[in-house]
Protein backbone atom coordinates (compact mmCIF):
# COMPACT_ATOMS: atom_id res chain seq x y z
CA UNK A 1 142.72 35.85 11.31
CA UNK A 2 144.02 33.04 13.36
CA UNK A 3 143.61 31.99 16.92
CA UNK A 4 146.33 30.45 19.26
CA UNK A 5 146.21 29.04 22.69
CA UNK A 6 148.60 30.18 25.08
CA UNK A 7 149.81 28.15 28.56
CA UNK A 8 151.77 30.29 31.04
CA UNK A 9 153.18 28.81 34.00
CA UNK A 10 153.27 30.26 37.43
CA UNK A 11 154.27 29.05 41.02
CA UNK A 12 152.03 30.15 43.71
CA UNK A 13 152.37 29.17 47.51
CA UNK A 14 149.34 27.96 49.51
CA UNK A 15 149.58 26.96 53.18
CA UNK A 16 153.24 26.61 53.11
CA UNK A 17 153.06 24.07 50.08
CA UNK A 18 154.28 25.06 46.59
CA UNK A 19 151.57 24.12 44.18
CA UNK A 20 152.22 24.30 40.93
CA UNK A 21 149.28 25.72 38.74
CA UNK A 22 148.38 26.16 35.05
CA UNK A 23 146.67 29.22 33.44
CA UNK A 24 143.79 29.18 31.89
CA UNK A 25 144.00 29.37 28.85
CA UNK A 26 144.61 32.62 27.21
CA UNK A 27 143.22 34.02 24.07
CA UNK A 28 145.85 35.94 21.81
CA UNK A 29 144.62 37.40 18.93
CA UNK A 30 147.15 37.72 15.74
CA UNK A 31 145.82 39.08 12.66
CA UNK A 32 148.26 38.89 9.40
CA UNK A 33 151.51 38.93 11.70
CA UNK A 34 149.89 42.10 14.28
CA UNK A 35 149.22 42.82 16.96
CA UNK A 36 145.62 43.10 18.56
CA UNK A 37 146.50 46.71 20.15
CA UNK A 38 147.48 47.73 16.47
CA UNK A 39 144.33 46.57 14.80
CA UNK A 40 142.74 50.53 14.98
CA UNK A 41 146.54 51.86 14.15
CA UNK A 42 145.61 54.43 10.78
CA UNK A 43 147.34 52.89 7.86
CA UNK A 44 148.65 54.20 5.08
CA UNK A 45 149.66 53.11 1.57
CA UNK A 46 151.73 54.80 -1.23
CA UNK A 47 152.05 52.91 -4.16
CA UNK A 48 154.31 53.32 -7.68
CA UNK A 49 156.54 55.71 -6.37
CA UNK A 50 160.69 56.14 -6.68
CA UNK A 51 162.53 56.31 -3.58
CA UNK A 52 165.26 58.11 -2.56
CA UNK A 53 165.96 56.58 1.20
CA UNK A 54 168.21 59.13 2.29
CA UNK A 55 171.24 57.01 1.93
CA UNK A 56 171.96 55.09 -1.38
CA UNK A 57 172.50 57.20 -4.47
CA UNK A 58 170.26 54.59 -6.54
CA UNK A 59 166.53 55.36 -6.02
CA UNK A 60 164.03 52.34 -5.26
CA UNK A 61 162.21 51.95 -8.30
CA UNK A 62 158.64 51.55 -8.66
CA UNK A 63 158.36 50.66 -4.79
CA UNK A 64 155.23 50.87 -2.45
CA UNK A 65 155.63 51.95 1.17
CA UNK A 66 153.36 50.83 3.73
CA UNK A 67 152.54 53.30 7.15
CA UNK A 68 151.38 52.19 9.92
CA UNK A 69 150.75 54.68 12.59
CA UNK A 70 153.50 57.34 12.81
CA UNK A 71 156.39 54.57 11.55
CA UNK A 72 157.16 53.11 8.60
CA UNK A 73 156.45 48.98 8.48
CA UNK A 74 157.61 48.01 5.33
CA UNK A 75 158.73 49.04 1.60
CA UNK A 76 158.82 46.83 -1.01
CA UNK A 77 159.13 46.88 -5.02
CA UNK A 78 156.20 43.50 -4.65
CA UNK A 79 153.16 44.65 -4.18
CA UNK A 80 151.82 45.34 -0.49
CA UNK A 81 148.29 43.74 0.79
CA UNK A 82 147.34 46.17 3.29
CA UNK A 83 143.61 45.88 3.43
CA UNK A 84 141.81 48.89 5.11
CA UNK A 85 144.60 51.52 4.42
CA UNK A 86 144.16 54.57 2.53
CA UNK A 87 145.69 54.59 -1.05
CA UNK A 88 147.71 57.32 -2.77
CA UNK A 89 149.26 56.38 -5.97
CA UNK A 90 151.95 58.62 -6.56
CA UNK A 91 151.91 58.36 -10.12
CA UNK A 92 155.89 57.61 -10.30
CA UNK A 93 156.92 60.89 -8.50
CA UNK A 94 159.98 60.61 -6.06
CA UNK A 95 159.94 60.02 -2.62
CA UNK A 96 161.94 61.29 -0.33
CA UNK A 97 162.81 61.41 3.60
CA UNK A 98 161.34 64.77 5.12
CA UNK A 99 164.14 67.34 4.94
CA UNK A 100 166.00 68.22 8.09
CA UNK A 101 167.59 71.76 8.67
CA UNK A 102 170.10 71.41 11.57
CA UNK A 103 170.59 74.82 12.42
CA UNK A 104 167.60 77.17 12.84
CA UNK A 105 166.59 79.90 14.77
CA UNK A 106 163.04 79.48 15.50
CA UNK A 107 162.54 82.59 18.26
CA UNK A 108 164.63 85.00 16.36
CA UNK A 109 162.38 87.42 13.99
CA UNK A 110 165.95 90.59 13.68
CA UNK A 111 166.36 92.44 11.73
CA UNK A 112 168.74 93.24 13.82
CA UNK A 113 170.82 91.88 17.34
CA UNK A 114 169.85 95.65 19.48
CA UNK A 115 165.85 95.72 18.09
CA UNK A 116 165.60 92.57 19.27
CA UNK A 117 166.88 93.47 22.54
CA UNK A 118 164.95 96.41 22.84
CA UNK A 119 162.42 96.24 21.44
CA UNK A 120 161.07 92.59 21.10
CA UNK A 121 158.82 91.13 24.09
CA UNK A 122 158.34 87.15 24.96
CA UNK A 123 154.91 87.81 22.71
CA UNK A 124 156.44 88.75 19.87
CA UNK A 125 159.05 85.90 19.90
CA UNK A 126 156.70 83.22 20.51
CA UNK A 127 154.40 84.01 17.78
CA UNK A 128 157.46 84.90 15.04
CA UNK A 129 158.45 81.22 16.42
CA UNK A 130 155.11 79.44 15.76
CA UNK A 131 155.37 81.22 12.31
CA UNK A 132 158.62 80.37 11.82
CA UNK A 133 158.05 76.57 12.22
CA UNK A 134 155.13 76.41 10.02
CA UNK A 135 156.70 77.81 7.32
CA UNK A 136 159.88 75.20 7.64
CA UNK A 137 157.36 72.42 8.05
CA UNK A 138 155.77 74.10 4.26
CA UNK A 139 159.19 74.12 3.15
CA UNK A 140 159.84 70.19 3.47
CA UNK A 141 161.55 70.42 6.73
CA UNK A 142 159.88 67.67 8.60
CA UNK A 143 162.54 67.74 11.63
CA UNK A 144 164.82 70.93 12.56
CA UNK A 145 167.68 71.77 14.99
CA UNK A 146 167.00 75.18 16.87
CA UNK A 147 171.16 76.25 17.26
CA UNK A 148 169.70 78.94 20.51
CA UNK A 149 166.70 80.78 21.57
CA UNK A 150 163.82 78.36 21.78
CA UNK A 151 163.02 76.33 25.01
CA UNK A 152 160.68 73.11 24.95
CA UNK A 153 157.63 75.71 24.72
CA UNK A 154 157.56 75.57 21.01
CA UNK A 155 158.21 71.82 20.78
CA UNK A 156 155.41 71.32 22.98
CA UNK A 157 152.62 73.29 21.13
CA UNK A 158 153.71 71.56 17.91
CA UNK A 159 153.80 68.25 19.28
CA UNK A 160 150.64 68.63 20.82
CA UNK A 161 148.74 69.80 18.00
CA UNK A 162 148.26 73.73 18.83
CA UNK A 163 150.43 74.75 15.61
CA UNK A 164 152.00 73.20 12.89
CA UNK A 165 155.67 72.74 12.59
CA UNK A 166 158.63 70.35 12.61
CA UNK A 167 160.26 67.87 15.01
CA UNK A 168 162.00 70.28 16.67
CA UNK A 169 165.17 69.32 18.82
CA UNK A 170 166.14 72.17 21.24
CA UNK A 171 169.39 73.74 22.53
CA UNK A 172 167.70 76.41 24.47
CA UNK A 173 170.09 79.83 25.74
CA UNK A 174 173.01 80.00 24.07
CA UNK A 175 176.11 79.90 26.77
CA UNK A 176 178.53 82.53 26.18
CA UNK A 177 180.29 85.09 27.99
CA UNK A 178 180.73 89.31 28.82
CA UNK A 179 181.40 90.24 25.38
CA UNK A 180 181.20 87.16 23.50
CA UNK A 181 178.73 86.16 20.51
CA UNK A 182 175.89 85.41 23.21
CA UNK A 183 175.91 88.80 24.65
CA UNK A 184 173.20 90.58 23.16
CA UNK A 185 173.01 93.82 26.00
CA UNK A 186 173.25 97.27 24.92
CA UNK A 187 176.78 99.00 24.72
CA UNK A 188 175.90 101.20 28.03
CA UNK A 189 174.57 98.12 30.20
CA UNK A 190 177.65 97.53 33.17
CA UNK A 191 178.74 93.71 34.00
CA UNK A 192 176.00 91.71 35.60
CA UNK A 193 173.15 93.43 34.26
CA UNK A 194 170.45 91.51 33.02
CA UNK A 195 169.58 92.12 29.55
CA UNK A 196 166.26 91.37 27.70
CA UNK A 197 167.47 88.28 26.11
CA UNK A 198 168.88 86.87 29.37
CA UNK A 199 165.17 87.39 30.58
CA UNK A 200 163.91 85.70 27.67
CA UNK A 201 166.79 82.63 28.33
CA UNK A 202 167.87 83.40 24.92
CA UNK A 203 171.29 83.54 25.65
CA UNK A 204 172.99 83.74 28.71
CA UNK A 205 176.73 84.98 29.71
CA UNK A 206 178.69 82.31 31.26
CA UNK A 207 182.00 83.31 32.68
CA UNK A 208 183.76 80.60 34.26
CA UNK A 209 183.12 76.90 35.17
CA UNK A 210 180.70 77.56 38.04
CA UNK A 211 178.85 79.71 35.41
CA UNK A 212 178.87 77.19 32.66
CA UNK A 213 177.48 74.45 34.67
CA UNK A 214 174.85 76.66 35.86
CA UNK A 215 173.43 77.31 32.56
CA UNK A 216 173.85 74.08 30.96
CA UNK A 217 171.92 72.60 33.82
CA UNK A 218 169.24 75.04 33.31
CA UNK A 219 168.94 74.09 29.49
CA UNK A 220 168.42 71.17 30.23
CA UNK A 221 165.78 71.71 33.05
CA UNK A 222 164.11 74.22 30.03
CA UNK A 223 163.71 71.04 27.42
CA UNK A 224 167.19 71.14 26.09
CA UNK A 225 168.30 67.99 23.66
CA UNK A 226 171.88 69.43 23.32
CA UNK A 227 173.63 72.55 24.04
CA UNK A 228 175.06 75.21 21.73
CA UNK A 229 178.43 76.53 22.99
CA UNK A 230 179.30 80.30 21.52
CA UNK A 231 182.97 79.83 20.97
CA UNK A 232 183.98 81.98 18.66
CA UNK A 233 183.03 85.30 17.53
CA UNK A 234 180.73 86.36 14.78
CA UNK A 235 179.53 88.86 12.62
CA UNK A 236 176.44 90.51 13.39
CA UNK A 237 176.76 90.55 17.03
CA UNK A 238 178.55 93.92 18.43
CA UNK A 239 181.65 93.52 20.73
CA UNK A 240 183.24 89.89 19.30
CA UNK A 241 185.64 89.82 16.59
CA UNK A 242 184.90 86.16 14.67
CA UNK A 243 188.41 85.57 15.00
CA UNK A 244 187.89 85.69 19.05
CA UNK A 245 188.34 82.38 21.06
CA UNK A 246 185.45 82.66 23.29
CA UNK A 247 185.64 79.91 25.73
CA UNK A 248 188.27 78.44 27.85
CA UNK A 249 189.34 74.72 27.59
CA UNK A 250 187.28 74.84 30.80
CA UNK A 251 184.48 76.03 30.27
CA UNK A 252 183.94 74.00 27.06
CA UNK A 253 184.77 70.60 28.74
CA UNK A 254 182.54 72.04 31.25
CA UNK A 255 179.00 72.05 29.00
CA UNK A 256 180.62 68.96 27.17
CA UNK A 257 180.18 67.21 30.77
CA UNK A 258 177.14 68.40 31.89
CA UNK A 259 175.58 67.39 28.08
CA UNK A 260 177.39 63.65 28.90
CA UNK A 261 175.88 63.57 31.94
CA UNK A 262 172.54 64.03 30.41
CA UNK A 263 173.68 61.37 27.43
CA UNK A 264 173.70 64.01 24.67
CA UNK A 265 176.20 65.95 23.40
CA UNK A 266 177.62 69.88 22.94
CA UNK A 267 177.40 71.91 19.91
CA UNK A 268 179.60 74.88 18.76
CA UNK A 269 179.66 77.84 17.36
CA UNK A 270 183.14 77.92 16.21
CA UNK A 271 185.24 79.73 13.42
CA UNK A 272 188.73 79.52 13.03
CA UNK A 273 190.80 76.09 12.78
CA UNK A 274 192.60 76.44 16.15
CA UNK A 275 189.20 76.90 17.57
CA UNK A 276 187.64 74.17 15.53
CA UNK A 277 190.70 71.88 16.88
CA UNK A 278 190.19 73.03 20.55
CA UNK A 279 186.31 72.30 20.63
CA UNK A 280 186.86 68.76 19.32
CA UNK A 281 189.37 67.84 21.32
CA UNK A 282 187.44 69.13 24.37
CA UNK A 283 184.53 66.75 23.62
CA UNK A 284 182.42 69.12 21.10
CA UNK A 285 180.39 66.54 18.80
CA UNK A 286 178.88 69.29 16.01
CA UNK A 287 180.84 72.03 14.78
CA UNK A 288 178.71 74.71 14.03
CA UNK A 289 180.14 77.06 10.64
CA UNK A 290 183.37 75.73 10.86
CA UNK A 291 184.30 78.05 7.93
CA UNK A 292 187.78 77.33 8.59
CA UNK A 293 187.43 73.73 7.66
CA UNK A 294 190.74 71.93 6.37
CA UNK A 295 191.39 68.07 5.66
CA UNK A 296 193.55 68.28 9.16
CA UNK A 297 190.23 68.98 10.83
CA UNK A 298 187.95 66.09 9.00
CA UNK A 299 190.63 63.36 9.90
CA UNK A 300 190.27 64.50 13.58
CA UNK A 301 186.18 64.74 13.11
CA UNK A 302 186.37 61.17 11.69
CA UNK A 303 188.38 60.01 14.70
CA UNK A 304 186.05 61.53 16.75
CA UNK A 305 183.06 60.61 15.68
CA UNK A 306 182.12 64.68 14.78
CA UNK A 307 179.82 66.47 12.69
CA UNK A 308 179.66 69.73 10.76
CA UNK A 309 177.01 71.94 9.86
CA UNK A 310 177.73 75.41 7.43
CA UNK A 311 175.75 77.90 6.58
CA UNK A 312 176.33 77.95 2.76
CA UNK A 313 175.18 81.81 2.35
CA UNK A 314 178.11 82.74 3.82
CA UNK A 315 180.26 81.52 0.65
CA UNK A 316 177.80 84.36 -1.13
CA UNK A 317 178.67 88.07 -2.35
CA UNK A 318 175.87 89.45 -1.79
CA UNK A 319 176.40 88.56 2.09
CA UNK A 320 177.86 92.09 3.19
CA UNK A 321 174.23 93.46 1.80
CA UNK A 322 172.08 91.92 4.48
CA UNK A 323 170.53 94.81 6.33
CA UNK A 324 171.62 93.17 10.31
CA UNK A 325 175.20 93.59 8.67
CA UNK A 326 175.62 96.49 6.39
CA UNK A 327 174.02 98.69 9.22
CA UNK A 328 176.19 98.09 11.36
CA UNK A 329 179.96 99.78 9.95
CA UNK A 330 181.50 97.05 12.86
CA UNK A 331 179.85 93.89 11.46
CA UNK A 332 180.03 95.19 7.79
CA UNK A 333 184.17 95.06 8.72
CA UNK A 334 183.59 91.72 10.20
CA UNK A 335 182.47 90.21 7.12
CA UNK A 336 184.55 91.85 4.69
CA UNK A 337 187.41 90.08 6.84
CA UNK A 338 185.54 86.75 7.37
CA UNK A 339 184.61 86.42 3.44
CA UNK A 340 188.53 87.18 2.58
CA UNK A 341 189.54 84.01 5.28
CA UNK A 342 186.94 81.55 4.67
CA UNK A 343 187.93 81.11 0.92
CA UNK A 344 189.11 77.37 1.22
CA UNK A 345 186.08 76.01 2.70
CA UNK A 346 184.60 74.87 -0.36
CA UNK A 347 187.63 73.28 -2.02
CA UNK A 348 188.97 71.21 1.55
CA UNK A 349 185.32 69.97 2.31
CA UNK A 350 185.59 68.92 -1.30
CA UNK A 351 189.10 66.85 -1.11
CA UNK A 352 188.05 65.93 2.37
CA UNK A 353 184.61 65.27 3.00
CA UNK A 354 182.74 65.23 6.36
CA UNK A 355 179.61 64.01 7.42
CA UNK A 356 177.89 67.98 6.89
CA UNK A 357 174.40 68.65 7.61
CA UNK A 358 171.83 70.91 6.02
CA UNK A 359 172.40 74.38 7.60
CA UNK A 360 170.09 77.44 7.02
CA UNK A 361 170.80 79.96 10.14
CA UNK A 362 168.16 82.15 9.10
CA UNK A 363 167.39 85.45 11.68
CA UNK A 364 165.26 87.69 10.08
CA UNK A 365 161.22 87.56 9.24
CA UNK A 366 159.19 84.46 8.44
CA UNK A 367 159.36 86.14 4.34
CA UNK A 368 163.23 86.36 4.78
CA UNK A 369 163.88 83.25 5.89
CA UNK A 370 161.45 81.62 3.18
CA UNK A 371 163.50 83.13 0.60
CA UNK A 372 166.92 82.12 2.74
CA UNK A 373 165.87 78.51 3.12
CA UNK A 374 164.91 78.37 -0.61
CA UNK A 375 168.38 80.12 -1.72
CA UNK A 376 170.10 77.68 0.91
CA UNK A 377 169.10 75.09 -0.67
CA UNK A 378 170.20 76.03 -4.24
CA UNK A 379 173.78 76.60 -3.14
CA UNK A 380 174.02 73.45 -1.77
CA UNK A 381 173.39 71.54 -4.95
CA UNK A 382 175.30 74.41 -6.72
CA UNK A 383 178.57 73.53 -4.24
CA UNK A 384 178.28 69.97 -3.80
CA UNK A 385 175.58 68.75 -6.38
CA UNK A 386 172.14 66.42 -5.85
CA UNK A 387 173.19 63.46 -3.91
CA UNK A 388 175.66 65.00 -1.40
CA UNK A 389 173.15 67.80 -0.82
CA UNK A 390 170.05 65.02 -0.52
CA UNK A 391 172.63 63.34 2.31
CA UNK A 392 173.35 66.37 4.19
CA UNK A 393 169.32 66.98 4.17
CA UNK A 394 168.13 63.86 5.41
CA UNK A 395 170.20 60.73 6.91
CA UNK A 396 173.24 62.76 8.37
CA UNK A 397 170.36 65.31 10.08
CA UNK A 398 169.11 61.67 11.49
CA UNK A 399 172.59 60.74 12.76
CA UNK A 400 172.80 64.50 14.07
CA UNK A 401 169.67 64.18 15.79
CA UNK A 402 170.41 60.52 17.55
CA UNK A 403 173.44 62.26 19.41
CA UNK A 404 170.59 63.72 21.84
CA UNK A 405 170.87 60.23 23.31
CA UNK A 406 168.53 57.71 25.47
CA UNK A 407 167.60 60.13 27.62
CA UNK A 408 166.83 63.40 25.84
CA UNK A 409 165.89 62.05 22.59
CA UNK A 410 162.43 63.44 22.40
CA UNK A 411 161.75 61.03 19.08
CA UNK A 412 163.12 57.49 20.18
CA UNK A 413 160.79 55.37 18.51
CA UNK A 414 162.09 55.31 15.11
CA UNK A 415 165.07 56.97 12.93
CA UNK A 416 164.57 59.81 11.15
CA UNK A 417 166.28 61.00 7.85
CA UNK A 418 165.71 57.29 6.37
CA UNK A 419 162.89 55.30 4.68
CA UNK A 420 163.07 51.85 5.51
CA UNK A 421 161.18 49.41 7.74
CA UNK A 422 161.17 51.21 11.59
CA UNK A 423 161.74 54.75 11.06
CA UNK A 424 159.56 57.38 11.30
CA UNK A 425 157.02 58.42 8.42
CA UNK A 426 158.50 61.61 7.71
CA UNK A 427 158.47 62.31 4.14
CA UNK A 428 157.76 63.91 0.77
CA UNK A 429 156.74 62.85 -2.65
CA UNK A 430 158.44 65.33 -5.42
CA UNK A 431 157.68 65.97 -8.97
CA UNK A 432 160.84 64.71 -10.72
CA UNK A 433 163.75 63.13 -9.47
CA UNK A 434 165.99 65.59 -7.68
CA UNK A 435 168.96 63.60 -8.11
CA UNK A 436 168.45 64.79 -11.96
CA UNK A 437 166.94 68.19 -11.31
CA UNK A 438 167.43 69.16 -7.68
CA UNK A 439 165.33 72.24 -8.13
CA UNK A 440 162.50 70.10 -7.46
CA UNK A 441 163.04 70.05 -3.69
CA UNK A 442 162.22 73.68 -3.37
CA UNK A 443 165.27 75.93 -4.63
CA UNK A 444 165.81 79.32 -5.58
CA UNK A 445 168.70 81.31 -7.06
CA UNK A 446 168.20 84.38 -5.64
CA UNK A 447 168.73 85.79 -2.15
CA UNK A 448 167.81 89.74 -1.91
CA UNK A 449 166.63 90.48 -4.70
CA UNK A 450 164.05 87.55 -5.10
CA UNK A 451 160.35 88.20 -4.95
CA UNK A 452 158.54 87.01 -1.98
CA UNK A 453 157.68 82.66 -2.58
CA UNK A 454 154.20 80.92 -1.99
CA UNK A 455 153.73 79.20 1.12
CA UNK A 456 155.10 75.93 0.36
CA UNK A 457 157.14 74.76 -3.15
CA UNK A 458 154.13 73.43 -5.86
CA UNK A 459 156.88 70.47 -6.85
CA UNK A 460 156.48 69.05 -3.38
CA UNK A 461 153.41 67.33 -3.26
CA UNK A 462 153.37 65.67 -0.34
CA UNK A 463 154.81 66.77 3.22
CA UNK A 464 153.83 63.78 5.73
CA UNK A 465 155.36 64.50 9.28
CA UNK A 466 154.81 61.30 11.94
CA UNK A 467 151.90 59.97 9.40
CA UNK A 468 150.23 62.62 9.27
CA UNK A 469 150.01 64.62 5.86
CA UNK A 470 149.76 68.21 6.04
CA UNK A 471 150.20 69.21 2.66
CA UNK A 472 148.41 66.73 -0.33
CA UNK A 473 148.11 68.06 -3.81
CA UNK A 474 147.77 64.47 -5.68
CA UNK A 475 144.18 64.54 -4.45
């Protein structure tokens, strides 16, 4: 430890004469380069371990990372005197940034859109959420996007402690409109009505400016970081045919301003190119499927500064087999027609790649999604292979994330998706390198047909969220 005396200066004025005075000496205390408030800070350190840091193909070899508190403080291939901290040795397993899934749907348990309207109360939502999250956290996802239906409620009872789960950013109701993909009322129910999922501020229908404004505000005021715009169609929901353009000019711009106003940004749900086009022009920062992605679109993404996120399931055959789609003879139509348009995807994002981010969109039961997020994962590597997939699930998810801004950032301390000096300890050790078999992050290549998977992949080792480990089987 060493000891340094401090002399402040100050003016003070007595009697109508300025005396100047000196301070008395101050004690500071700096031990090894910290802080005296961060002597008690938890520390921890993982030694001989590979790193993948979310950006560089090359992995860090035989590095040691130093934690202090919930951020990262320094990684180095020297070794690290850290007296005091706890030790894991790794034993030459890979580390990794905690996964981040940018497209989730936390409060949404299915199977179907009309059994959830009917027959699904706030009680059974929140629970199927806190379920939900714990088993993303289990699967490596240290940080996820919900794309509609939770409010701050969830991020609070993780953040606090109550359940386990990920850093979850919210976009609260999705905005739609009468008839759109964020109309979830029964055929029968007349204009104006309000539905269960309005209740719930699920989703909400949105026609006209006025409208839009209205409900982006109230995201907002309900713990939004970003809003999710329903501007196309989709499949599984009743009255919108995918190719539908959902939103005016208007009313896009309109949730684009409100989200600048709060220094994030707009999301959107958004199919076909024209549409894809017309959201970026009008402001929209993330487009949300996108499945009608060409190289057109990723120059005008680049210019814009514009992300992507795609649900990689959709690409599969099996898709039409889903029981929330072949049920229903309209939505079974739907995606017969969407799988026959969305054929290029793969080959433009290819030639013309844009920053994409890890994209699950599971609705369905904490089981079904396990399996989804698993099978998700597989088809990435199988599309795009190790590194581009390892991107998508960690540093572009930390870019995505930043968007939320100054203000509604509800992680501003550090980056996330990265391991370097500052960010956030969010991470995993892996057995193997998944740049050489990606399997190791937690794949499987089957979707319906696969038997039900163990809470958490055995080749992730370790899942540390904000320093704190919740899953450890080195020790």
């Amino acid at each position: 430890m060493t000891f340094t005396w401090i002399e402040l200066p100050f003016q003070k004025n007595l009697e109508g004469k300025t005396v100047r005075l000196w301070t008395v000496i101050l004690w500071a205390l700096v031990a090894t380069g910290t802080a005296y408030a961060q002597e008690d800070v938890e520390r921890t350190l993982i030694t001989n371990v590979h790193i993948f840091d979310g950006v560089n193909e090359a992995r860090i070899e035989n590095a040691n990372v130093l934690i202090e508190g919930n951020l990262i403080a320094e990684v180095s291939t020297d070794p690290i005197e850290a007296a005091g901290a706890t030790v894991i040795d790794a034993g030459g397993r890979t580390m990794t940034p905690g996964f981040i899934d940018n497209h989730v749907h936390l409060a949404l348990p299915g199977p179907t859109i009309p059994l959830m309207e009917t027959d699904k109360t706030w009680m059974d939502l929140g629970i199927h959420a806190a379920a939900q999250a714990e088993m993303y956290l289990m699967q490596g996802f240290t940080t996820v996007r919900d794309a509609g239906g939770a409010d701050a409620g969830i991020r609070r009872a993780i953040d606090s402690g109550v359940i386990d789960g990920p850093r979850v950013y919210i976009s609260a109701a999705f905005i739609g409109g009468r008839g759109g993909h964020a109309d979830f009322a029964s055929f029968t129910s007349p204009p104006n009505a309000e539905s269960n999922m309005n209740r719930l501020n699920i989703g909400v229908d949105a026609d006209g400016v006025d409208a839009v404004l209205k409900a982006a505000r109230n995201n907002f005021r309900m713990g939004a970081n970003q809003l999710k715009v329903m501007q196309s169609g989709g499949v599984v929901s009743s009255f919108d045919p995918w190719q539908m353009e959902g939103r005016t000019v208007s009313e896009i711009e309109a949730a684009v301003e409100i989200a600048e106003q709060y220094g994030s940004y707009a999301m959107a749900h958004s199919y076909r190119k024209d549409s894809i086009i017309r959201a970026l022009n009008a402001g929209v920062r993330s487009i949300e499927h996108g499945f009608m992605y060409d190289c057109e679109i990723g120059a005008l993404m680049e210019e814009k500064g514009a992300f992507i996120t795609t649900n990689l399931t959709a690409f599969d055959p099996g898709l039409t087999t889903i029981p929330a789609i072949a049920s229903n003879p309209s939505s079974l139509s739907k995606a017969m027609s969407a799988s026959a348009a969305f054929t290029n995807y793969l080959d433009n994002m290819r030639e013309c790649p844009a920053k994409r981010g890890h994209h699950t969109d599971c609705v369905g039961t904490v089981d079904a999604c396990n399996i989804q997020v698993a099978y998700e994962k597989h088809l990435a590597h199988e599309f795009f292979g190790a590194y581009t997939s390892l991107v998508a699930l960690t540093s572009v998810g930390g870019e995505i994330a930043a968007m939320s801004g100054e203000f509604m950032n509800p992680y501003p301390a550090g980056k996330l998706g990265v391991i370097e000096p500052g960010a956030y300890a969010d991470l995993l050790i892996l057995d193997g390198n998944p740049l050489e078999d990606f399997s190791v992050v937690g794949t499987g290549d089957k979707w319906f047909d696969a038997e039900p998977r163990s809470d958490s992949p055995e080749t992730i080792r370790i899942i540390m969220k904000d320093g704190v480990i919740y899953k450890n089987t080195l020790q």
